[in-house]
PDB file of N, CA and C in Angstrom:
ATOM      1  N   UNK A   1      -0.620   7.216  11.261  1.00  0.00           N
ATOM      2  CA  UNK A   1      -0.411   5.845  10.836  1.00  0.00           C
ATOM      3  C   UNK A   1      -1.583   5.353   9.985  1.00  0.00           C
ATOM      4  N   UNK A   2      -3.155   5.832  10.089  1.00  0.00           N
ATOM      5  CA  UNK A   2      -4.176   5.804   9.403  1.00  0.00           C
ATOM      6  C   UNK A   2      -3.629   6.115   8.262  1.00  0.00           C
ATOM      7  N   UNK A   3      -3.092   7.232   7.849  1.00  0.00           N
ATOM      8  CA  UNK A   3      -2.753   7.526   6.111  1.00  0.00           C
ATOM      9  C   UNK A   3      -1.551   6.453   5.772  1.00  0.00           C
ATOM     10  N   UNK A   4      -1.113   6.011   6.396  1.00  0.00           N
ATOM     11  CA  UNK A   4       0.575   4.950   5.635  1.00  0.00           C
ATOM     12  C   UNK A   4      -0.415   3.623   5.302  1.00  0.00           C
ATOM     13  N   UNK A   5      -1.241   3.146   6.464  1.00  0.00           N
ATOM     14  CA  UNK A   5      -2.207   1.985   5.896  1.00  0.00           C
ATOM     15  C   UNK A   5      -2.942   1.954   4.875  1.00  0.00           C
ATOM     16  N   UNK A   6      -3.415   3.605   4.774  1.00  0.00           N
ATOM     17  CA  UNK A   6      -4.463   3.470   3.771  1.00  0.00           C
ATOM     18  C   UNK A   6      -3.640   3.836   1.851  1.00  0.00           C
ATOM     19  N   UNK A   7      -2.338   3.898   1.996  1.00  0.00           N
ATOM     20  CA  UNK A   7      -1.463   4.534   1.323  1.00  0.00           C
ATOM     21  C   UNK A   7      -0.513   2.443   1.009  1.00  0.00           C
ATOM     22  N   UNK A   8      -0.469   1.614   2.054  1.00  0.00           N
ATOM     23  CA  UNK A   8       0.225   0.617   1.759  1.00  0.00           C
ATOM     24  C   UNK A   8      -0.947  -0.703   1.410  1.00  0.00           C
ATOM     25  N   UNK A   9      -2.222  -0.132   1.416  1.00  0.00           N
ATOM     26  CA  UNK A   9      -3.240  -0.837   1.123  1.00  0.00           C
ATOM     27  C   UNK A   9      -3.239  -0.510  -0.481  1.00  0.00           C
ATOM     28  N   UNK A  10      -3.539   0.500  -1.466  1.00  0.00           N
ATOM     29  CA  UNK A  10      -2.823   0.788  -2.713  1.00  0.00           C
ATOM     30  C   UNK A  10      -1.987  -0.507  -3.268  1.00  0.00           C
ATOM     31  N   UNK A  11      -0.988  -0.628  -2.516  1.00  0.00           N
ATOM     32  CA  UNK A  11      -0.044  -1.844  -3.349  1.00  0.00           C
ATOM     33  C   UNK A  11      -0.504  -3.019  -2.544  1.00  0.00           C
ATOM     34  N   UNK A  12      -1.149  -3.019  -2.063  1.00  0.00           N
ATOM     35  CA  UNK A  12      -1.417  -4.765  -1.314  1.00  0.00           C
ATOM     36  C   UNK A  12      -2.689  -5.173  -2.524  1.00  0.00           C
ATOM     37  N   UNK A  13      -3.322  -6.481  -1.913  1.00  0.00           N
ATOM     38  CA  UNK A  13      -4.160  -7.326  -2.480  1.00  0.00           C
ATOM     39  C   UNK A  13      -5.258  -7.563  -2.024  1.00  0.00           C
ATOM     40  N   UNK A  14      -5.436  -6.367  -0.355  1.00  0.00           N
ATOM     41  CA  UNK A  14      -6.156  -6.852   0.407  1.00  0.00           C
ATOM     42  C   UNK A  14      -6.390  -5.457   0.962  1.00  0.00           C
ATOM     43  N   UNK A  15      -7.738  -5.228   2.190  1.00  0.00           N
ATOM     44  CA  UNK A  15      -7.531  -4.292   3.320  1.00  0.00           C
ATOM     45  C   UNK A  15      -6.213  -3.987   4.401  1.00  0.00           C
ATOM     46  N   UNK A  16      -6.122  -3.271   4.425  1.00  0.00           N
ATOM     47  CA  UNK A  16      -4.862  -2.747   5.272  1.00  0.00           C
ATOM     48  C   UNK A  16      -5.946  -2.088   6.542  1.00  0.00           C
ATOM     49  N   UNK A  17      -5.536  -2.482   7.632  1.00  0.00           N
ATOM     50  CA  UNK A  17      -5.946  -1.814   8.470  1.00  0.00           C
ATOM     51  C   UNK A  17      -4.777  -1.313   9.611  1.00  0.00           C
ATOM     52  N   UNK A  18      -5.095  -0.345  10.366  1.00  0.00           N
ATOM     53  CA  UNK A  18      -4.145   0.257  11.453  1.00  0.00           C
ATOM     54  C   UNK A  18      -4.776  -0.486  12.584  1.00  0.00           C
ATOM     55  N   UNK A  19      -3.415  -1.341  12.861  1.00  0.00           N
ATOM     56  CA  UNK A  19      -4.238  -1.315  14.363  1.00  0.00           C
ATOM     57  C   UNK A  19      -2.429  -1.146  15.119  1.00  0.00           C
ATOM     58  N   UNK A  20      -2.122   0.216  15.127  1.00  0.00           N
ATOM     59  CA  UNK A  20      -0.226   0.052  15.831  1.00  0.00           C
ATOM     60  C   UNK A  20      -1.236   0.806  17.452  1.00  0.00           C
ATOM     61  N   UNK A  21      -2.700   1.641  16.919  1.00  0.00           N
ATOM     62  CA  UNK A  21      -2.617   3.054  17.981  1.00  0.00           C
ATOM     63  C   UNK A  21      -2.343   3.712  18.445  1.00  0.00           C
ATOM     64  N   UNK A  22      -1.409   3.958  17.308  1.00  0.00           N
ATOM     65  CA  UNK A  22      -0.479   5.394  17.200  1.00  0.00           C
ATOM     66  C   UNK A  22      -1.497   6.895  16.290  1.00  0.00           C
ATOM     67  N   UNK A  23      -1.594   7.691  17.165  1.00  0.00           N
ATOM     68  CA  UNK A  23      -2.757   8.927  16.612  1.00  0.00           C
ATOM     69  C   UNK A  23      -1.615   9.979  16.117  1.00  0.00           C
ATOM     70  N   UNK A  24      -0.459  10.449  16.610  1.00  0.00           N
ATOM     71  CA  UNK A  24       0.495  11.501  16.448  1.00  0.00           C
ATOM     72  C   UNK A  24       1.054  11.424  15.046  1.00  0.00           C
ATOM     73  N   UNK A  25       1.329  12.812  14.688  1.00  0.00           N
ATOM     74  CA  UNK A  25       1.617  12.619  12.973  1.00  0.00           C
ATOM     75  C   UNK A  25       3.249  12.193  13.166  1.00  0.00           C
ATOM     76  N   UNK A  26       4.023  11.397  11.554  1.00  0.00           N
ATOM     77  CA  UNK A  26       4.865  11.094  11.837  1.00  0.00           C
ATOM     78  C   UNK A  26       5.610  11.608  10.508  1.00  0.00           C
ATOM     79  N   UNK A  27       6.919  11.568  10.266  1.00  0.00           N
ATOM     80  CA  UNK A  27       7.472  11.878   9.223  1.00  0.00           C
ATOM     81  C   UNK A  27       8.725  10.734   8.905  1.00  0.00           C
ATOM     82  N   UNK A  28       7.728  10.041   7.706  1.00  0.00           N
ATOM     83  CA  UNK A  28       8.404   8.668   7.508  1.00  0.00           C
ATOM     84  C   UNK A  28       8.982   8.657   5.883  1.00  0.00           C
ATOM     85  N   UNK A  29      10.437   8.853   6.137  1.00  0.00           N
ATOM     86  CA  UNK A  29      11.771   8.470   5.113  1.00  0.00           C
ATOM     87  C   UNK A  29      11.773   6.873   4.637  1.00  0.00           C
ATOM     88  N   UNK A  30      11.942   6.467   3.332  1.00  0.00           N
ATOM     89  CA  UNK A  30      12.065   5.440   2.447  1.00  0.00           C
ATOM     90  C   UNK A  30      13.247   5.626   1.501  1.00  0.00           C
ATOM     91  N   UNK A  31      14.615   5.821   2.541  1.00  0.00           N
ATOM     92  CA  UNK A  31      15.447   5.890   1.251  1.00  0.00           C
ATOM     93  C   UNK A  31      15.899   4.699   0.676  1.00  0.00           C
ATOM     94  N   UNK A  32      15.714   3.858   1.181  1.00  0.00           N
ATOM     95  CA  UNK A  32      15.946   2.741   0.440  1.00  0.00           C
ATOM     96  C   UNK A  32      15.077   2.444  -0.846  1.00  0.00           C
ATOM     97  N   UNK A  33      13.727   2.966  -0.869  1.00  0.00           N
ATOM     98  CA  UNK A  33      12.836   2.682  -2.191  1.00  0.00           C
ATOM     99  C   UNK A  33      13.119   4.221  -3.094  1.00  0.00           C
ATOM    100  N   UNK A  34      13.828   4.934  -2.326  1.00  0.00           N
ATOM    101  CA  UNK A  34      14.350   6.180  -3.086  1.00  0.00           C
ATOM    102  C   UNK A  34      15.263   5.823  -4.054  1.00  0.00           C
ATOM    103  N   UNK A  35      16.253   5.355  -3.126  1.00  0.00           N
ATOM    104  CA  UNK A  35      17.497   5.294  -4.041  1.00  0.00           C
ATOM    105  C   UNK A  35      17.854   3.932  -5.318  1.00  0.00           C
ATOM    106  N   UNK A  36      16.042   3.082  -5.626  1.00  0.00           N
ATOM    107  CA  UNK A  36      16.036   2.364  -6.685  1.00  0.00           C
ATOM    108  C   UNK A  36      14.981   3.192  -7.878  1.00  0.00           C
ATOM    109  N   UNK A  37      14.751   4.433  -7.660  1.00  0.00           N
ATOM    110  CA  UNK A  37      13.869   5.239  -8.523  1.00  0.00           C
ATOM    111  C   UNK A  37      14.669   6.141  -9.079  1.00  0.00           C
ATOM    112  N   UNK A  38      14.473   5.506 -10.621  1.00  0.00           N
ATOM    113  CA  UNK A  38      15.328   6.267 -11.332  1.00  0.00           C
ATOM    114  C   UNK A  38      14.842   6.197 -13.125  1.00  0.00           C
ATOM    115  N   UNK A  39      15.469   7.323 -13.521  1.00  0.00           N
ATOM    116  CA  UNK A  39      14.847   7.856 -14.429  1.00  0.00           C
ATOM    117  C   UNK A  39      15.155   6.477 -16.108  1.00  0.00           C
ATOM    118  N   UNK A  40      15.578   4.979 -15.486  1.00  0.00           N
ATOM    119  CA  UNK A  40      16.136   4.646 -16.756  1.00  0.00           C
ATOM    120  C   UNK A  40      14.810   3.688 -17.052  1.00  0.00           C
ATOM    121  N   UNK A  41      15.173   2.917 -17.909  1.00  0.00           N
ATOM    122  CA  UNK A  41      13.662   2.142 -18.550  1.00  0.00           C
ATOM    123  C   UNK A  41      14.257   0.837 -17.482  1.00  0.00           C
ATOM    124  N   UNK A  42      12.631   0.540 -17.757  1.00  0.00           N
ATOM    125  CA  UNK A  42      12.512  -0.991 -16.656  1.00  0.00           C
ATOM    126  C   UNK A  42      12.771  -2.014 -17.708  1.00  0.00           C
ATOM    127  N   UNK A  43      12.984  -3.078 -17.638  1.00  0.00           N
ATOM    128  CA  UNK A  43      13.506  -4.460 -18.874  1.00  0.00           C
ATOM    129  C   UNK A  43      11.876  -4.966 -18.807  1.00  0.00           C
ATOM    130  N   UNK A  44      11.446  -5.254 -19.720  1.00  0.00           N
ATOM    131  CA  UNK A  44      10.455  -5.370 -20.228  1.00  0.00           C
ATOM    132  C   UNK A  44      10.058  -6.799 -19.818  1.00  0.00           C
ATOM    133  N   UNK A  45      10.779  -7.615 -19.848  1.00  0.00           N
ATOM    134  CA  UNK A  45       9.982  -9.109 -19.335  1.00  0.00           C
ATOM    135  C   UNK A  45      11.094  -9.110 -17.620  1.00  0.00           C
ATOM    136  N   UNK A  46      11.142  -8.657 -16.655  1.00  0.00           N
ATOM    137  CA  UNK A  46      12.140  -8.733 -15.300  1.00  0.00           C
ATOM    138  C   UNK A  46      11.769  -9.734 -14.871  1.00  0.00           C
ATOM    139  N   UNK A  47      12.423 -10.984 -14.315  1.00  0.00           N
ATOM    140  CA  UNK A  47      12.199 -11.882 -13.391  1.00  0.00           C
ATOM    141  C   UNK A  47      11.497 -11.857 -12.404  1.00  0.00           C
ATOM    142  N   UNK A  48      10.381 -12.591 -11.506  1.00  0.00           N
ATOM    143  CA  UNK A  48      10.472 -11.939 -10.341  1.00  0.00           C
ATOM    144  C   UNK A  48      11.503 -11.708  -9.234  1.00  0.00           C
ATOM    145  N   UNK A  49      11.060 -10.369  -8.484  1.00  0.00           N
ATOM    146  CA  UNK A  49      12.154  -9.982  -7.729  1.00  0.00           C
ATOM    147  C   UNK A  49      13.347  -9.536  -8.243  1.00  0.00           C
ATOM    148  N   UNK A  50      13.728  -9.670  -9.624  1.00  0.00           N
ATOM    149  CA  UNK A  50      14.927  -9.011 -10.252  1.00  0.00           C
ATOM    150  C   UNK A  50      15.388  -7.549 -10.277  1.00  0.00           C
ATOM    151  N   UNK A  51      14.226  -6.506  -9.890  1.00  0.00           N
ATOM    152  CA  UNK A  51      14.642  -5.544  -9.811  1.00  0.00           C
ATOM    153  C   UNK A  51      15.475  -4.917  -9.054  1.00  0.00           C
ATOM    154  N   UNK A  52      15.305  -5.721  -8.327  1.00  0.00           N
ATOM    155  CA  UNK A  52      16.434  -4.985  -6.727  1.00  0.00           C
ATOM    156  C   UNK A  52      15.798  -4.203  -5.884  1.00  0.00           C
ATOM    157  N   UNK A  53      14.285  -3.582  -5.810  1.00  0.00           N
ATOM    158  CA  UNK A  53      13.533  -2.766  -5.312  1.00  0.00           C
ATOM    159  C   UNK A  53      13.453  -3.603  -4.355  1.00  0.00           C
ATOM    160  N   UNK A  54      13.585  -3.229  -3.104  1.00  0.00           N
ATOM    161  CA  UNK A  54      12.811  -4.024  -1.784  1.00  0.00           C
ATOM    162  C   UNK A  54      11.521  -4.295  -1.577  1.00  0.00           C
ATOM    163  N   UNK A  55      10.916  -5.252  -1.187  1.00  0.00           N
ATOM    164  CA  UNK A  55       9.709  -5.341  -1.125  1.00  0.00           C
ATOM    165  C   UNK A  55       8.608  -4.493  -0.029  1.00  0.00           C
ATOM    166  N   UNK A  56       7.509  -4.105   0.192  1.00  0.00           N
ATOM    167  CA  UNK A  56       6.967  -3.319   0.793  1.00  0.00           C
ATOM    168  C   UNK A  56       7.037  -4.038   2.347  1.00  0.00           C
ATOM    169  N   UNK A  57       6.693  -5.136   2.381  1.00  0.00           N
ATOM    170  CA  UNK A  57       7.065  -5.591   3.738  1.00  0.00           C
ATOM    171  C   UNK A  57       9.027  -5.394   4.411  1.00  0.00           C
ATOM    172  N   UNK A  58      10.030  -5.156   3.543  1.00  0.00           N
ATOM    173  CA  UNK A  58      10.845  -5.200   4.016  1.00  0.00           C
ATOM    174  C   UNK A  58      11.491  -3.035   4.431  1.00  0.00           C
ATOM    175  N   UNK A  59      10.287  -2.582   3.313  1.00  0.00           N
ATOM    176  CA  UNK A  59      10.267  -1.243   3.915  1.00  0.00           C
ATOM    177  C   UNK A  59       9.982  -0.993   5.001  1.00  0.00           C
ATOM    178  N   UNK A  60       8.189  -1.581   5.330  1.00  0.00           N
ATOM    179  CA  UNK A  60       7.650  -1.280   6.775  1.00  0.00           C
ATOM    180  C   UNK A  60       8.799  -1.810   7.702  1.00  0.00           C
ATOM    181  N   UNK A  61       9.075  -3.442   7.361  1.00  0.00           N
ATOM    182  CA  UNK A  61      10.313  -3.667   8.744  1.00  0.00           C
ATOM    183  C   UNK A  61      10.961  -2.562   9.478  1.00  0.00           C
ATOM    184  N   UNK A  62      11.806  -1.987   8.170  1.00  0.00           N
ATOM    185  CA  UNK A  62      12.852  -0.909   8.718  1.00  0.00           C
ATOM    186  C   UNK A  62      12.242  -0.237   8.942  1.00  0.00           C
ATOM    187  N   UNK A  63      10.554   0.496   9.240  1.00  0.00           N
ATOM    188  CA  UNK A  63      10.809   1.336  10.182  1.00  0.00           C
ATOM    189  C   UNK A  63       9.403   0.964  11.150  1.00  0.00           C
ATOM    190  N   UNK A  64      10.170  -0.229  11.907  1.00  0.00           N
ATOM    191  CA  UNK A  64       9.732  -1.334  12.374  1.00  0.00           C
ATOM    192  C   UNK A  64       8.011  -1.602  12.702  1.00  0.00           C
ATOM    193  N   UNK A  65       7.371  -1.323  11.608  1.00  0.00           N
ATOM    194  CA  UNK A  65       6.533  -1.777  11.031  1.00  0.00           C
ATOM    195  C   UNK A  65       6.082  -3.374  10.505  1.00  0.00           C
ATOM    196  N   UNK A  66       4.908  -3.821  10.674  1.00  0.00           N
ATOM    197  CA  UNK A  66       5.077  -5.573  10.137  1.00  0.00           C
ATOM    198  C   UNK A  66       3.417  -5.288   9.650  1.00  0.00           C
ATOM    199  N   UNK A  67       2.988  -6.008   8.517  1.00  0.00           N
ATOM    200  CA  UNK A  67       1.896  -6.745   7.991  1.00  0.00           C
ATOM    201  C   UNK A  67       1.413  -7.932   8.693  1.00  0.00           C
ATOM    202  N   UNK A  68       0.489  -8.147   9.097  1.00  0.00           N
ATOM    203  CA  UNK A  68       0.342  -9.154   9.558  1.00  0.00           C
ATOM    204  C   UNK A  68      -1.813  -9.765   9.375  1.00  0.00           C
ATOM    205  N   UNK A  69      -1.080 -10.739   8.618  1.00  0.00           N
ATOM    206  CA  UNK A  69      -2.825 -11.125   8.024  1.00  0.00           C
ATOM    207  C   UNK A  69      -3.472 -12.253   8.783  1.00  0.00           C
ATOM    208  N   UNK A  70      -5.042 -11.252   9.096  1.00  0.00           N
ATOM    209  CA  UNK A  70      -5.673 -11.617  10.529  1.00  0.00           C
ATOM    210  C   UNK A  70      -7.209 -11.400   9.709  1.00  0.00           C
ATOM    211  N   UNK A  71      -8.028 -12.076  10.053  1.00  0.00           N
ATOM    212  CA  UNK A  71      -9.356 -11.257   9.902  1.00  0.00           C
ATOM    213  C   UNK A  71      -9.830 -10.470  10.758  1.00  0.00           C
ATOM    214  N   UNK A  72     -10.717  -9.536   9.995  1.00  0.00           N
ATOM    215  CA  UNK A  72     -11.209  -8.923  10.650  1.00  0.00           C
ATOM    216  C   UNK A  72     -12.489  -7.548   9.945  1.00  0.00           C
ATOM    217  N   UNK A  73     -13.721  -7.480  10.840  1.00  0.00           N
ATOM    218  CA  UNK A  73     -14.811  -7.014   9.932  1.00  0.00           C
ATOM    219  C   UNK A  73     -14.059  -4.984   9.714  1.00  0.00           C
ATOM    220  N   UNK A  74     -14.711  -4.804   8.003  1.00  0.00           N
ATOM    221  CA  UNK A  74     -14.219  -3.711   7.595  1.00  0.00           C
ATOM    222  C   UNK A  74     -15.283  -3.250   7.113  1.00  0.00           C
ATOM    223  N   UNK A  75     -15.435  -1.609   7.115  1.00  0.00           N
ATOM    224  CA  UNK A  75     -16.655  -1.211   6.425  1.00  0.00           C
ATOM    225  C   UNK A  75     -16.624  -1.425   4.929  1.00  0.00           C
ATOM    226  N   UNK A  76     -17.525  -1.532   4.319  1.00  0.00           N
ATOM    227  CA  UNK A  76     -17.477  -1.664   2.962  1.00  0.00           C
ATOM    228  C   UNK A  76     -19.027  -1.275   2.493  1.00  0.00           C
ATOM    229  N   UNK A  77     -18.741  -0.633   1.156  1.00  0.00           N
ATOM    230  CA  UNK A  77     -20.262  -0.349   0.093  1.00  0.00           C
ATOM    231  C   UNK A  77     -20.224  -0.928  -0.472  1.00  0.00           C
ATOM    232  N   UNK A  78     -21.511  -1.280  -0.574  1.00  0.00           N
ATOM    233  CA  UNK A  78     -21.882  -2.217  -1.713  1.00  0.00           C
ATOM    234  C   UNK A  78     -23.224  -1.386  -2.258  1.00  0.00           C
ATOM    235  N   UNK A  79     -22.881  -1.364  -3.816  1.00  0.00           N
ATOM    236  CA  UNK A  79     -23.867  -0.699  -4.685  1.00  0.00           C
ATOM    237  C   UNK A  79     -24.978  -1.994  -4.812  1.00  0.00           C
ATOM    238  N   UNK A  80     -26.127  -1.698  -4.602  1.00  0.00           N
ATOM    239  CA  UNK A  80     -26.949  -2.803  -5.169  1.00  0.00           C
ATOM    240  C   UNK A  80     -28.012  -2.324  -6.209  1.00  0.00           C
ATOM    241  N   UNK A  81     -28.047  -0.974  -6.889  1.00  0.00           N
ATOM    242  CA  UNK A  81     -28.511  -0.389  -7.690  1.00  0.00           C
ATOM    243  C   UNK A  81     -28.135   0.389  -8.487  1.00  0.00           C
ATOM    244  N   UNK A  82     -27.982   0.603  -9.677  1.00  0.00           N
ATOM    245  CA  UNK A  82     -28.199   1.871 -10.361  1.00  0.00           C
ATOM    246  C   UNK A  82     -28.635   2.133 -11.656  1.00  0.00           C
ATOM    247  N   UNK A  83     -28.849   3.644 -12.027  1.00  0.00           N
ATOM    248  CA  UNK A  83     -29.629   3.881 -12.656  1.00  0.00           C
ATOM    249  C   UNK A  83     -28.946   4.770 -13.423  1.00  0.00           C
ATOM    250  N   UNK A  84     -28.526   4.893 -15.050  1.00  0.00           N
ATOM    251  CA  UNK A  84     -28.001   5.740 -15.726  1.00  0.00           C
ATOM    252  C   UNK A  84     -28.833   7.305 -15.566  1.00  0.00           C
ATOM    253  N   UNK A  85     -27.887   8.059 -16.113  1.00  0.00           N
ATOM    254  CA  UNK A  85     -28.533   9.269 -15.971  1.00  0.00           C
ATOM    255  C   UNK A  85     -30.105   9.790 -17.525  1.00  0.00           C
ATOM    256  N   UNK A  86     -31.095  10.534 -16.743  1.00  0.00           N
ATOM    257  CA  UNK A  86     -32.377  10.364 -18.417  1.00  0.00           C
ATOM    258  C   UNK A  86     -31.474  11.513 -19.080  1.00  0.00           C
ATOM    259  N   UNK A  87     -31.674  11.404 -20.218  1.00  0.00           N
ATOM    260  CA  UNK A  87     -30.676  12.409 -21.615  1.00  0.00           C
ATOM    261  C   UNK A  87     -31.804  13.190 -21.961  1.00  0.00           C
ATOM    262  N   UNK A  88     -31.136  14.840 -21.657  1.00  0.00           N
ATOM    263  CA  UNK A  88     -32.049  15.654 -21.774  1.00  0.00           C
ATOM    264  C   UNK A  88     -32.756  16.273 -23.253  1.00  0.00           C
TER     265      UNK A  88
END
């Protein structure tokens, strides 16, 4: 479940964190975001939501999965230096 968070954090806006505490590997189907991938062109200005693609929260639902925005402390780097490389 660590890799789907760190995989649905990608399309979010924010940290994704796991907290289901589920450790066992799983094998998780999306045919619903399957069966809107397809080889034709996208319309160039789309409404929002016009595509018909489900949204990522209504994927996790179905496989009863939920987002849910909470704080909470995350590791993070922070560069506070650097230094180009000297040209030999």
């Amino acid at each position: 479940m660590s890799d789907l968070a760190a995989i649905v954090e990608r399309f979010s806006d924010r940290p994704v964190l796991d907290r289901t505490g589920l450790t066992d590997l799983y094998k998780i189907a999306t045919p619903a975001w399957e069966m809107f991938q397809s080889s034709e062109p996208a319309p160039e200005n789309p409404a929002p939501g016009a595509s018909g693609r489900p949204t990522l929260s209504a994927l996790l639902q179905d496989l009863g999965l939920r987002l849910e925005s909470t704080r909470a402390p995350i590791e993070m780097f922070v560069v506070e230096h650097y230094e180009r490389p000297a040209q030999n």
